[in-house]
C-alpha atoms as a PDB file:
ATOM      1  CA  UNK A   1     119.552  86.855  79.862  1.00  0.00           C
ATOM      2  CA  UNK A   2     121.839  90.067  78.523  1.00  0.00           C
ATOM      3  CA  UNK A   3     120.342  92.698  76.257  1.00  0.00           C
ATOM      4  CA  UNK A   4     121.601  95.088  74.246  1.00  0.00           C
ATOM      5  CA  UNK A   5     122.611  98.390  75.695  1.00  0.00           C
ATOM      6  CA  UNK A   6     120.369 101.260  74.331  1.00  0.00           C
ATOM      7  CA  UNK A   7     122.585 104.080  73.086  1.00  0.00           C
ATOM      8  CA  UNK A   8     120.968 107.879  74.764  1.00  0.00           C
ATOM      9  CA  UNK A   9     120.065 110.497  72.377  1.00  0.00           C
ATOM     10  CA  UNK A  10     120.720 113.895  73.743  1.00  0.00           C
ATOM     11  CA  UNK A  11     116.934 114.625  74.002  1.00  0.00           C
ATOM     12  CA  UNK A  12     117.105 111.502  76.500  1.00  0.00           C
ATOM     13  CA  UNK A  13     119.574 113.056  78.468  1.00  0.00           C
ATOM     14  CA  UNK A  14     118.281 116.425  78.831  1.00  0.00           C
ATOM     15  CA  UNK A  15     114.985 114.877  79.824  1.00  0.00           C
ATOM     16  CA  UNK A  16     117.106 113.637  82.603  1.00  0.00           C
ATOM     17  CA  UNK A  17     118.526 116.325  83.559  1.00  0.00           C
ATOM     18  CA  UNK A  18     114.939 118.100  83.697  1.00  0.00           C
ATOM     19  CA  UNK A  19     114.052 115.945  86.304  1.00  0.00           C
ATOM     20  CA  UNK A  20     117.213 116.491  87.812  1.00  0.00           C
ATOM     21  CA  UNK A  21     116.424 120.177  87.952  1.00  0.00           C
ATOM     22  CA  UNK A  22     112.404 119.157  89.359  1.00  0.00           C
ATOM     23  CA  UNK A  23     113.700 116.831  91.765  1.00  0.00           C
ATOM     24  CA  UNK A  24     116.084 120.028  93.165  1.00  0.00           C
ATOM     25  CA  UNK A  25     113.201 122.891  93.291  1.00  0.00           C
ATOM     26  CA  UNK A  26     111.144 119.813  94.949  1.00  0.00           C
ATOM     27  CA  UNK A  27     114.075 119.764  98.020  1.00  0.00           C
ATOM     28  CA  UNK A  28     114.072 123.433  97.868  1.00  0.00           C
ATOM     29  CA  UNK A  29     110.490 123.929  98.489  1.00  0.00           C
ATOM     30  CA  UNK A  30     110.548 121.285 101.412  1.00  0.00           C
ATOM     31  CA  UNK A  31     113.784 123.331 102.808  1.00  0.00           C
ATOM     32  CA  UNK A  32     111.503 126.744 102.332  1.00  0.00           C
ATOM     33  CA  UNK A  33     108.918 124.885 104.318  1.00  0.00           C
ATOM     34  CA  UNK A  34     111.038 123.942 107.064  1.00  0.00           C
ATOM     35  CA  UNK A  35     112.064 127.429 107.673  1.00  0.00           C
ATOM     36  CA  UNK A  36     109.124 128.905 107.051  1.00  0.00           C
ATOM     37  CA  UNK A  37     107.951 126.315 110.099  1.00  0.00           C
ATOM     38  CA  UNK A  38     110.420 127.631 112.258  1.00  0.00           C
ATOM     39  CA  UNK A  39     109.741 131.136 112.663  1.00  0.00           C
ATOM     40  CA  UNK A  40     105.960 130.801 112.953  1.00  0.00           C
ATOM     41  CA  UNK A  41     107.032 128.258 115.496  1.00  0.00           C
ATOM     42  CA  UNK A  42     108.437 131.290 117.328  1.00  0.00           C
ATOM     43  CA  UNK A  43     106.297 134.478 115.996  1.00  0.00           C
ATOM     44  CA  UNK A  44     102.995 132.056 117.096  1.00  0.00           C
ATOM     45  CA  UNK A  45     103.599 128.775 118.565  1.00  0.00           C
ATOM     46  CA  UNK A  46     101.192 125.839 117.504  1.00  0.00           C
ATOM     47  CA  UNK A  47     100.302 127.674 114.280  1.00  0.00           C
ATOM     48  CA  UNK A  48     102.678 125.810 111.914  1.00  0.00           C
ATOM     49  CA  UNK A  49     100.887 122.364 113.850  1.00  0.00           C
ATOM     50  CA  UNK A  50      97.729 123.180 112.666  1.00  0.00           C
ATOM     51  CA  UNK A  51      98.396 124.228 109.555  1.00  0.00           C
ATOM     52  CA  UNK A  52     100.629 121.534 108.349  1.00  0.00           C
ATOM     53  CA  UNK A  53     101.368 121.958 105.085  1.00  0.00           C
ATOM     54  CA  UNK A  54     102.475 125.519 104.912  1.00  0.00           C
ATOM     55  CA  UNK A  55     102.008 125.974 101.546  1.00  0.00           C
ATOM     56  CA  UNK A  56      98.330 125.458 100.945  1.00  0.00           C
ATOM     57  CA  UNK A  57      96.287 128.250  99.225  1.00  0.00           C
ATOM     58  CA  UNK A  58      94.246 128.620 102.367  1.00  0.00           C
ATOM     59  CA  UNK A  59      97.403 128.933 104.107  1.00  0.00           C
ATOM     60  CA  UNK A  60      99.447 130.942 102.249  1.00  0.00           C
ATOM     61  CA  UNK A  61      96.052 134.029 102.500  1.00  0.00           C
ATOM     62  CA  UNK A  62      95.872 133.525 106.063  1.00  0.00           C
ATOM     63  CA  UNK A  63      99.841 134.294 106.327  1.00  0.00           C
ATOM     64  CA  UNK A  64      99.250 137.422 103.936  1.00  0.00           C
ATOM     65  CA  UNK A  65      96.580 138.598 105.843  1.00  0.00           C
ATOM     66  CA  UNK A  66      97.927 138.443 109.752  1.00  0.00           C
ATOM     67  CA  UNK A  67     101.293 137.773 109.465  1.00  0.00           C
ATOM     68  CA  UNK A  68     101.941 141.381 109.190  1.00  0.00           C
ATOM     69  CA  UNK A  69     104.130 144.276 111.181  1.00  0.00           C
ATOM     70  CA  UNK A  70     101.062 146.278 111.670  1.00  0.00           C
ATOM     71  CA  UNK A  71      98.917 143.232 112.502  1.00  0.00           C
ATOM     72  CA  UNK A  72     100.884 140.575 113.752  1.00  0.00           C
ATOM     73  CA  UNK A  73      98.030 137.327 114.073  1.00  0.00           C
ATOM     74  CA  UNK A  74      95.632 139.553 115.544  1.00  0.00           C
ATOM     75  CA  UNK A  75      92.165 138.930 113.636  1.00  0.00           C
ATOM     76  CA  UNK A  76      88.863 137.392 115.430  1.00  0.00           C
ATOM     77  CA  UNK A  77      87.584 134.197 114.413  1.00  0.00           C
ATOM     78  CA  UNK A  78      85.135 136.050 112.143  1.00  0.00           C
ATOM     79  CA  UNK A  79      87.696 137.820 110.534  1.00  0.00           C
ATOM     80  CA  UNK A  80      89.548 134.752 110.007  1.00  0.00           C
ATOM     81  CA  UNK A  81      86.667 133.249 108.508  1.00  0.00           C
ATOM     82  CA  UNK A  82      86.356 135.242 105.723  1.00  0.00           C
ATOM     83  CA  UNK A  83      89.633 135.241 104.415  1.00  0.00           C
ATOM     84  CA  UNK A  84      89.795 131.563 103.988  1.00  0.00           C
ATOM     85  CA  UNK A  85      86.026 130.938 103.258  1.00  0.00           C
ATOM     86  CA  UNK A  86      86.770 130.914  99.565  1.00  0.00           C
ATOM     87  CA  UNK A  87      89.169 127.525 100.086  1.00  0.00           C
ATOM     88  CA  UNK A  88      86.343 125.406 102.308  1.00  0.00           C
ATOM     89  CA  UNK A  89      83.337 123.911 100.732  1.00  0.00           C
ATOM     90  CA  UNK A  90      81.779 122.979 104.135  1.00  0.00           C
ATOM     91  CA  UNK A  91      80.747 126.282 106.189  1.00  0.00           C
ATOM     92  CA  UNK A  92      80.392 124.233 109.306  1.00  0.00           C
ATOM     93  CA  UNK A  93      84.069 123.265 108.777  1.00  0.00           C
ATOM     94  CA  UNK A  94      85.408 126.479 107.643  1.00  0.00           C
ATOM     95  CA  UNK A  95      83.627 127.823 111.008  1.00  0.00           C
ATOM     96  CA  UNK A  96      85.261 125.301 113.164  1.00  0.00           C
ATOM     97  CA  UNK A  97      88.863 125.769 111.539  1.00  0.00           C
ATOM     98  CA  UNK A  98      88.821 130.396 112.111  1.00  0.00           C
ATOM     99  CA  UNK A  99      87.831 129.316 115.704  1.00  0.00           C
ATOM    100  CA  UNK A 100      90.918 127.111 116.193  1.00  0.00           C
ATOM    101  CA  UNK A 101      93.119 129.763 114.615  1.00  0.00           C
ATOM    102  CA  UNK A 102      91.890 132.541 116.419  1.00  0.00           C
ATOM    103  CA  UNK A 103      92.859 130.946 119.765  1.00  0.00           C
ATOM    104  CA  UNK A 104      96.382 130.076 118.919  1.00  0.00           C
ATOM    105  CA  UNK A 105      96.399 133.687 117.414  1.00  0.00           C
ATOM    106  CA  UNK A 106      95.231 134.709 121.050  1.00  0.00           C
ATOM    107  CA  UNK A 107      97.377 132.820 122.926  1.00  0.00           C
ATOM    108  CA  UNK A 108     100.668 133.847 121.324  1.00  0.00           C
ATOM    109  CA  UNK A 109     103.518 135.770 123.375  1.00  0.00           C
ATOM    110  CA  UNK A 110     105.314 138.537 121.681  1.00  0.00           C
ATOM    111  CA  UNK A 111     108.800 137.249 120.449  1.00  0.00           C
ATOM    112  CA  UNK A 112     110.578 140.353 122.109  1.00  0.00           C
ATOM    113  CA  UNK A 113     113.196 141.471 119.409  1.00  0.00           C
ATOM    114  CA  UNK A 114     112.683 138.921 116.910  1.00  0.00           C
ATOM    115  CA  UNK A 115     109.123 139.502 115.589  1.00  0.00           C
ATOM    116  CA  UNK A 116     110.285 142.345 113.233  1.00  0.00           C
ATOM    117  CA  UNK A 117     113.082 140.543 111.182  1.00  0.00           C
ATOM    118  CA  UNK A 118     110.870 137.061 111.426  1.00  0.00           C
ATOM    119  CA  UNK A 119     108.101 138.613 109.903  1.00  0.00           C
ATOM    120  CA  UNK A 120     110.251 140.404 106.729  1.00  0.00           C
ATOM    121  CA  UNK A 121     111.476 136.434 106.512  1.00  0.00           C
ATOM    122  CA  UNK A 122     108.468 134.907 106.129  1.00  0.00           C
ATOM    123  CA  UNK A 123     106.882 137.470 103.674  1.00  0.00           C
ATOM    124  CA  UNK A 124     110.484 136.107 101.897  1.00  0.00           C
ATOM    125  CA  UNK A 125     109.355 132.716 101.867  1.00  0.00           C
ATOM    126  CA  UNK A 126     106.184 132.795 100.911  1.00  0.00           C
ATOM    127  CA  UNK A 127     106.921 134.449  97.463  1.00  0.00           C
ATOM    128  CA  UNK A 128     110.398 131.805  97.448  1.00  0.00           C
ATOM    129  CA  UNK A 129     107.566 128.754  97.458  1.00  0.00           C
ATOM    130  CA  UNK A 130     105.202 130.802  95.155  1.00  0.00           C
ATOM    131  CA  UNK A 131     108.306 131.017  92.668  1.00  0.00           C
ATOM    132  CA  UNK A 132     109.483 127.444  93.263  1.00  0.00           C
ATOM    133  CA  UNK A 133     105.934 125.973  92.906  1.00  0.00           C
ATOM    134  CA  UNK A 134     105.779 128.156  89.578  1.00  0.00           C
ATOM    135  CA  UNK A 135     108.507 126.624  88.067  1.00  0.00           C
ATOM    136  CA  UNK A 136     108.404 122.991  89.414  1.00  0.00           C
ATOM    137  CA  UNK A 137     104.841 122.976  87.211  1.00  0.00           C
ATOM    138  CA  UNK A 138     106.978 124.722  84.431  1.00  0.00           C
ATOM    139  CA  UNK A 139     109.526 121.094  84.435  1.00  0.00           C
ATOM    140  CA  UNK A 140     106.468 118.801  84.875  1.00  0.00           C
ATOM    141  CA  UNK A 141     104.188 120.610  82.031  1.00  0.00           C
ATOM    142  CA  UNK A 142     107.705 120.207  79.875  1.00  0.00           C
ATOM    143  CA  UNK A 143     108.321 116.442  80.564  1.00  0.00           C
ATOM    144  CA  UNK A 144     104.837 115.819  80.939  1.00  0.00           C
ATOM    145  CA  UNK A 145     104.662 116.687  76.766  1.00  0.00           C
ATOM    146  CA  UNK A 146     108.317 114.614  76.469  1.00  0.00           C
ATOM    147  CA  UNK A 147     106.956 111.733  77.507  1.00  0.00           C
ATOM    148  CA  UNK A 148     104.049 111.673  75.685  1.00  0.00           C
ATOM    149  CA  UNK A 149     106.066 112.646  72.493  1.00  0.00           C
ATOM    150  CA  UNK A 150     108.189 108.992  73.412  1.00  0.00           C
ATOM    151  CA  UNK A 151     104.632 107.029  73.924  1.00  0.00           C
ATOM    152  CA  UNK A 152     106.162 105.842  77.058  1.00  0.00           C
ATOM    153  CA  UNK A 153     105.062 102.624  77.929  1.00  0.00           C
ATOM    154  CA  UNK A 154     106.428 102.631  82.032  1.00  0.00           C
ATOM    155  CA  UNK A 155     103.616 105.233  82.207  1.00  0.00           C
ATOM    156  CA  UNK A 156     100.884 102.266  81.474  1.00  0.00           C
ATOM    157  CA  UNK A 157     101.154 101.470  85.239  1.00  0.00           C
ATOM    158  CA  UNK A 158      98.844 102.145  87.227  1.00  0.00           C
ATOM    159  CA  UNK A 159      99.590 104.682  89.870  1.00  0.00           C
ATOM    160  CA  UNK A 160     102.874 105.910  87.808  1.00  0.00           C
ATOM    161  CA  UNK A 161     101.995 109.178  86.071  1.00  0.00           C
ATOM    162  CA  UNK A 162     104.323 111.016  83.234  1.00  0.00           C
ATOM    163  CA  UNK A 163     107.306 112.711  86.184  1.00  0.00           C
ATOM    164  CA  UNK A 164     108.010 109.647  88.259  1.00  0.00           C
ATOM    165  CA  UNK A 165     107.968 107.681  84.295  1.00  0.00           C
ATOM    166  CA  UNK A 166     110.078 110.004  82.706  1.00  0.00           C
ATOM    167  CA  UNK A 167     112.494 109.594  86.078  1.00  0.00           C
ATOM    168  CA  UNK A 168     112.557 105.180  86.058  1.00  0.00           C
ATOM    169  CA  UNK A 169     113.836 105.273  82.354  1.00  0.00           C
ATOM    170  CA  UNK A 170     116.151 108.266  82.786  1.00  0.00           C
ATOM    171  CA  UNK A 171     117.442 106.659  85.691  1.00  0.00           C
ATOM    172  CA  UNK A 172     117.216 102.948  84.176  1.00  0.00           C
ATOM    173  CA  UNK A 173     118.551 104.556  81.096  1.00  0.00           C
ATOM    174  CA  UNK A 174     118.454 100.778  79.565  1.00  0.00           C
ATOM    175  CA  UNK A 175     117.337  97.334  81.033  1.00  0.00           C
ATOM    176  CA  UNK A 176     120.721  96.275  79.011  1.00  0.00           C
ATOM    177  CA  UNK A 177     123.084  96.422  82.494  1.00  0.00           C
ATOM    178  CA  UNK A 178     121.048  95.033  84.364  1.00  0.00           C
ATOM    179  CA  UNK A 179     120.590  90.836  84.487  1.00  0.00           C
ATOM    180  CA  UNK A 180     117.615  90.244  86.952  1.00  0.00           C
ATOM    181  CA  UNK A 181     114.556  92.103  88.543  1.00  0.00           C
ATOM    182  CA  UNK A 182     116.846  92.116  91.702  1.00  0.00           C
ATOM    183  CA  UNK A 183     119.856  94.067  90.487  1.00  0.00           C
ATOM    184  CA  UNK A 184     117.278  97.197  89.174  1.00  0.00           C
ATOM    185  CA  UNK A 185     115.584  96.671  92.936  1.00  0.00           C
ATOM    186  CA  UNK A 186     119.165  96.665  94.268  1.00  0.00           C
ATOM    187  CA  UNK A 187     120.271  99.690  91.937  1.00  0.00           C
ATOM    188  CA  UNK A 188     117.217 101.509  93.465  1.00  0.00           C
ATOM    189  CA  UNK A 189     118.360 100.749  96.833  1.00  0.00           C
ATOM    190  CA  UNK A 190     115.087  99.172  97.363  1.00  0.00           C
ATOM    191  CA  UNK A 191     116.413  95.713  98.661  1.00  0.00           C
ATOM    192  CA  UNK A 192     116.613  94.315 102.054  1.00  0.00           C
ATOM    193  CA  UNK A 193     119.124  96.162 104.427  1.00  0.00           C
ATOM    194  CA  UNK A 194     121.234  93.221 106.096  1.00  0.00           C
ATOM    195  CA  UNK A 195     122.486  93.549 109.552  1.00  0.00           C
ATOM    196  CA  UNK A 196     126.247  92.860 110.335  1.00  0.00           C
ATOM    197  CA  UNK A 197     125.271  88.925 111.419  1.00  0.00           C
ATOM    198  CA  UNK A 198     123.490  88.088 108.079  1.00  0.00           C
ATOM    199  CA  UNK A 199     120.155  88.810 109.128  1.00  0.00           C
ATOM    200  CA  UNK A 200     117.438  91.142 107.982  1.00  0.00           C
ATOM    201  CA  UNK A 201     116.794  93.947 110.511  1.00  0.00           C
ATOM    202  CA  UNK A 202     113.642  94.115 111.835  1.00  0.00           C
ATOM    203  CA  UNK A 203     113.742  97.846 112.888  1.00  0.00           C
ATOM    204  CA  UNK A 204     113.712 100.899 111.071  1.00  0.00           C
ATOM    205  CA  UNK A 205     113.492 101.531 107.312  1.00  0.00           C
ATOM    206  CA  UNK A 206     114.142  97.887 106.085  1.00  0.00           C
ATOM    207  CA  UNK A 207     115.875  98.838 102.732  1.00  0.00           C
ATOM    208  CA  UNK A 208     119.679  99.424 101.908  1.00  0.00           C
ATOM    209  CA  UNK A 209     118.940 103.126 100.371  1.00  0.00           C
ATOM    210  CA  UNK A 210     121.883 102.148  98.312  1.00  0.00           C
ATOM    211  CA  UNK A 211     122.112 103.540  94.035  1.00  0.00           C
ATOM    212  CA  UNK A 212     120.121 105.881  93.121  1.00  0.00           C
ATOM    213  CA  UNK A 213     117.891 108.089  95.717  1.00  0.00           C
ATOM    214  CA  UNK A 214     115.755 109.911  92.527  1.00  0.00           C
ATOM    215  CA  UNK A 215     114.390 106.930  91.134  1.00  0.00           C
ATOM    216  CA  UNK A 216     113.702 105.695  95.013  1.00  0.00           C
ATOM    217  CA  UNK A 217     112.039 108.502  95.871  1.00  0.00           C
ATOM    218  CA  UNK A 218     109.568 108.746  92.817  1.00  0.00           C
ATOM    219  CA  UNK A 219     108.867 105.366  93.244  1.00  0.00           C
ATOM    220  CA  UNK A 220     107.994 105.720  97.503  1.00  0.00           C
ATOM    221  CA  UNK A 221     105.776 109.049  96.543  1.00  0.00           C
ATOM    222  CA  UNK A 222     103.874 107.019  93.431  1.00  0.00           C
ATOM    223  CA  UNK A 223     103.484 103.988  96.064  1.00  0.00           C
ATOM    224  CA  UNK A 224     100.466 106.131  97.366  1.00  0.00           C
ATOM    225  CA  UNK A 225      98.317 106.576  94.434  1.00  0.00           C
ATOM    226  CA  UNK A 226      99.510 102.963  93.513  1.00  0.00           C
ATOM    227  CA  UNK A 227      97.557 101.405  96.667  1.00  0.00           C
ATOM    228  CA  UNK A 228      94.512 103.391  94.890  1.00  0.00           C
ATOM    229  CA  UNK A 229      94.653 102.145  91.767  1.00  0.00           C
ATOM    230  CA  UNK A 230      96.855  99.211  90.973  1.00  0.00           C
ATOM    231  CA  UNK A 231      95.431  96.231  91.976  1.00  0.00           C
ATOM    232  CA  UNK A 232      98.782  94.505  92.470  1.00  0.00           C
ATOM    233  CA  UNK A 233      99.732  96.990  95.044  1.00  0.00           C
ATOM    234  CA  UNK A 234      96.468  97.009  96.882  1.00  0.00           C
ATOM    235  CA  UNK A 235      96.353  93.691  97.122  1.00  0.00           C
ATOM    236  CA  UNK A 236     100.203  93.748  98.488  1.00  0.00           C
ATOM    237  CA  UNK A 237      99.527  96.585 100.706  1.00  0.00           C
ATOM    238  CA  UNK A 238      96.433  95.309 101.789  1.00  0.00           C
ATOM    239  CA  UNK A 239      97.696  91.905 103.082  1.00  0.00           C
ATOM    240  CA  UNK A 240     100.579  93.259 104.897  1.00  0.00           C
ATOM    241  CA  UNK A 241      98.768  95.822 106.502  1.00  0.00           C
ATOM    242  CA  UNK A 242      96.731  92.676 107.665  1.00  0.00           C
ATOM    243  CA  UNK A 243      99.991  91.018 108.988  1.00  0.00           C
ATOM    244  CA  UNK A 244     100.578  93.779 111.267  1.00  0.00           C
ATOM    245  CA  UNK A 245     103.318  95.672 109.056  1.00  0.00           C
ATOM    246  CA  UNK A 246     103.933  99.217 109.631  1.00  0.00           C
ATOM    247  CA  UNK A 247     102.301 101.600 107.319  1.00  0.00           C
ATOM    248  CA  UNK A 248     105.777 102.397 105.850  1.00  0.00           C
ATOM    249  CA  UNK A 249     107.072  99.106 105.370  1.00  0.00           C
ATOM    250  CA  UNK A 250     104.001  98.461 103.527  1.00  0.00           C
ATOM    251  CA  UNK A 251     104.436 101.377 101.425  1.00  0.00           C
ATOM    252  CA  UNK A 252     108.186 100.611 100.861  1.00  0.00           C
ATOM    253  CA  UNK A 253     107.052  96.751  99.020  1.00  0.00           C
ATOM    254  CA  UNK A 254     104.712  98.223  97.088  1.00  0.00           C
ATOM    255  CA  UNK A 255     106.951 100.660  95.717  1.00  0.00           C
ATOM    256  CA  UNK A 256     109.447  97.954  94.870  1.00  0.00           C
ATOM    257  CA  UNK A 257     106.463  95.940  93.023  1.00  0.00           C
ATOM    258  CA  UNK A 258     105.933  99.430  91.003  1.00  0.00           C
ATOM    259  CA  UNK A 259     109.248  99.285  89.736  1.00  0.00           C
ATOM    260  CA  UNK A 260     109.406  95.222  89.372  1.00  0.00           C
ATOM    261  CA  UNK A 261     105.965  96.138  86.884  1.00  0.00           C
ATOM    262  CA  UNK A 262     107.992  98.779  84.965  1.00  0.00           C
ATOM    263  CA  UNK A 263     110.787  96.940  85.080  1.00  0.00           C
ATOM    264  CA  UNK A 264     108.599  94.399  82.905  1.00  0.00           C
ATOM    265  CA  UNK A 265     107.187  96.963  80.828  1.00  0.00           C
ATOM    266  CA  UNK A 266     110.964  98.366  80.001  1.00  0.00           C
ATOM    267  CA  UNK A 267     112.406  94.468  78.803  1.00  0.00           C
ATOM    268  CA  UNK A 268     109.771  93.257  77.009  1.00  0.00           C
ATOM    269  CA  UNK A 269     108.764  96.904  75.172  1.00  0.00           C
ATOM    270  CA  UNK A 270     104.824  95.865  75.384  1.00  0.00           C
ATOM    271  CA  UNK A 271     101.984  98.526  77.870  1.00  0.00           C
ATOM    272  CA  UNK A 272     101.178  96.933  81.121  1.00  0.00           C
ATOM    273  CA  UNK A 273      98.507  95.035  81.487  1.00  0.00           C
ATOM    274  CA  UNK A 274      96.247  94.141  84.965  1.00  0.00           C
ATOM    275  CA  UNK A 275      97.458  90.760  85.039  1.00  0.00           C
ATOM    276  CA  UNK A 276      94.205  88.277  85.166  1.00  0.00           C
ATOM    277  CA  UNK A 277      94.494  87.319  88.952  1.00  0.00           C
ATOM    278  CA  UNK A 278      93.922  91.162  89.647  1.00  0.00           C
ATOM    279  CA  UNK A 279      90.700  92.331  87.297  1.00  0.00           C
ATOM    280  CA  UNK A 280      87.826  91.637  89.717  1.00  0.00           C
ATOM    281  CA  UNK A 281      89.966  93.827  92.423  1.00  0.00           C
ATOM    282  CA  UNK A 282      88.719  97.563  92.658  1.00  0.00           C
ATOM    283  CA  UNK A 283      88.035  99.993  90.130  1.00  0.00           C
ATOM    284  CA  UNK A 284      90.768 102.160  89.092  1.00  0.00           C
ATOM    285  CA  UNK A 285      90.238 105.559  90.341  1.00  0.00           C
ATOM    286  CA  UNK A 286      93.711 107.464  90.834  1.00  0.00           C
ATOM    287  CA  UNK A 287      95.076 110.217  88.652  1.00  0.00           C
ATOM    288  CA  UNK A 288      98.431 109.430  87.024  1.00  0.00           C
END
């Protein structure tokens, strides 16, 4: 079945290039991150392990606070304590995470000659990923209010909230050039990789990562809050799990049945609906 191709406005194609411009603060941030990782990897080895995301509030005031040329991680666990307090709701918890810190802080060897420059660098980086995080919620407040202007129906699915939306019709554009459900999967790069004899491969990431690596990647992250909330993924997820499938490959199918469901939504112009098979399966409780 053809359809018609749907002519872009130029309000449709600056929304795409807004999430263009997300999608590049997004890899900037993670590219802050790593470097950020690296030199407390040297100015206090382990740290960046137990902190693992860098960029938490909690975080971000314990950097601020120790990660200083006149006090280079050298605070008690007390001390430690009450600068992150204000981000734990558990006391116990809180109590049990200054401990931990305070002996990595302890066990740290000076970084002879680099400490001084390292430390100036990550002062750097934590106001780069306070800027960046600024105006990545800047873009997502703007086509957050886009897409609800358009009454976007893709956004009906469960688990797909108003960015990764706004990014599967900028990046479908129009269900017009494409025939079948398999050449948007395969425009995605979400189909089967195939290895040189024919075969699917059975190791690694078992997609071709071919087309277009935006509209993959919002559909991978959304696959997450999908298994919450979409019964059609939980179910899929679920029962591959159960097969013995690796947590990614699991996640990888149910992001390709996310954008079969929008797909669906796109072609026949009507809001998804929890398809009768799934409404006894569990409640809805993600945020879109």
């Amino acid at each position: 079945m053809h359809h018609e191709q749907t002519k872009w406005s130029g309000d449709d194609a600056g929304l795409k290039e807004r999430t263009r411009v997300r999608q590049r603060l997004v890899d900037r941030a993670a590219k802050t991150k790593a470097q950020l990782r690296r030199d407390l990897d040297i100015l206090c080895p382990g740290l960046s392990q137990e902190m693992r995301d860098v960029n938490t509030p909690s975080n971000i005031a314990l950097l601020r606070s120790f990660c200083q040329h006149t006090r280079l991680f050298n605070a008690t666990a007390d001390e430690i304590e009450k600068v992150i307090s204000r981000f734990y709701a558990v006391k116990s918890k809180t109590a049990e995470k200054a401990k931990t810190l305070a002996g990595i802080f302890a066990g740290r060897k000076t970084a002879d000659g680099l400490e001084e420059p390292l430390v100036d660098e990550v002062r750097y980086l934590i106001r780069e990923l306070e800027l960046i995080s600024e105006c990545t919620e800047h873009q997502e407040r703007k086509i957050g209010k886009e897409m609800e202007k358009k009454g976007s129906l893709v956004a009906t699915v469960p688990g797909i909230g108003p960015v990764t939306a706004a990014i599967i019709e900028c990046e479908i554009a129009s269900t017009g050039r494409f025939e079948t459900v398999n050449d948007v999967i395969a425009f995605a790069g979400l189909d089967p990789q195939k290895s040189d004899s024919g075969k699917y491969e059975s190791t690694g990431l078992p997609i071709s990562k071919r087309g277009s690596k935006a509209l993959r990647t919002a559909l991978f992250q959304s696959a997450l809050p999908a298994i919450q909330c979409n019964p059609a993924c939980t179910v899929l997820y679920d029962r591959l799990i159960a097969r013995g499938k690796h947590k990614k490959v699991a996640r990888i199918a149910v992001a390709r049945k996310l954008l079969i469901q929008a797909f669906s939504v796109m072609r026949h112009g009507k809001e998804f609906t929890i398809p009768q098979l799934y409404l006894k399966a569990k409640a809805e409780k993600c945020v879109a």
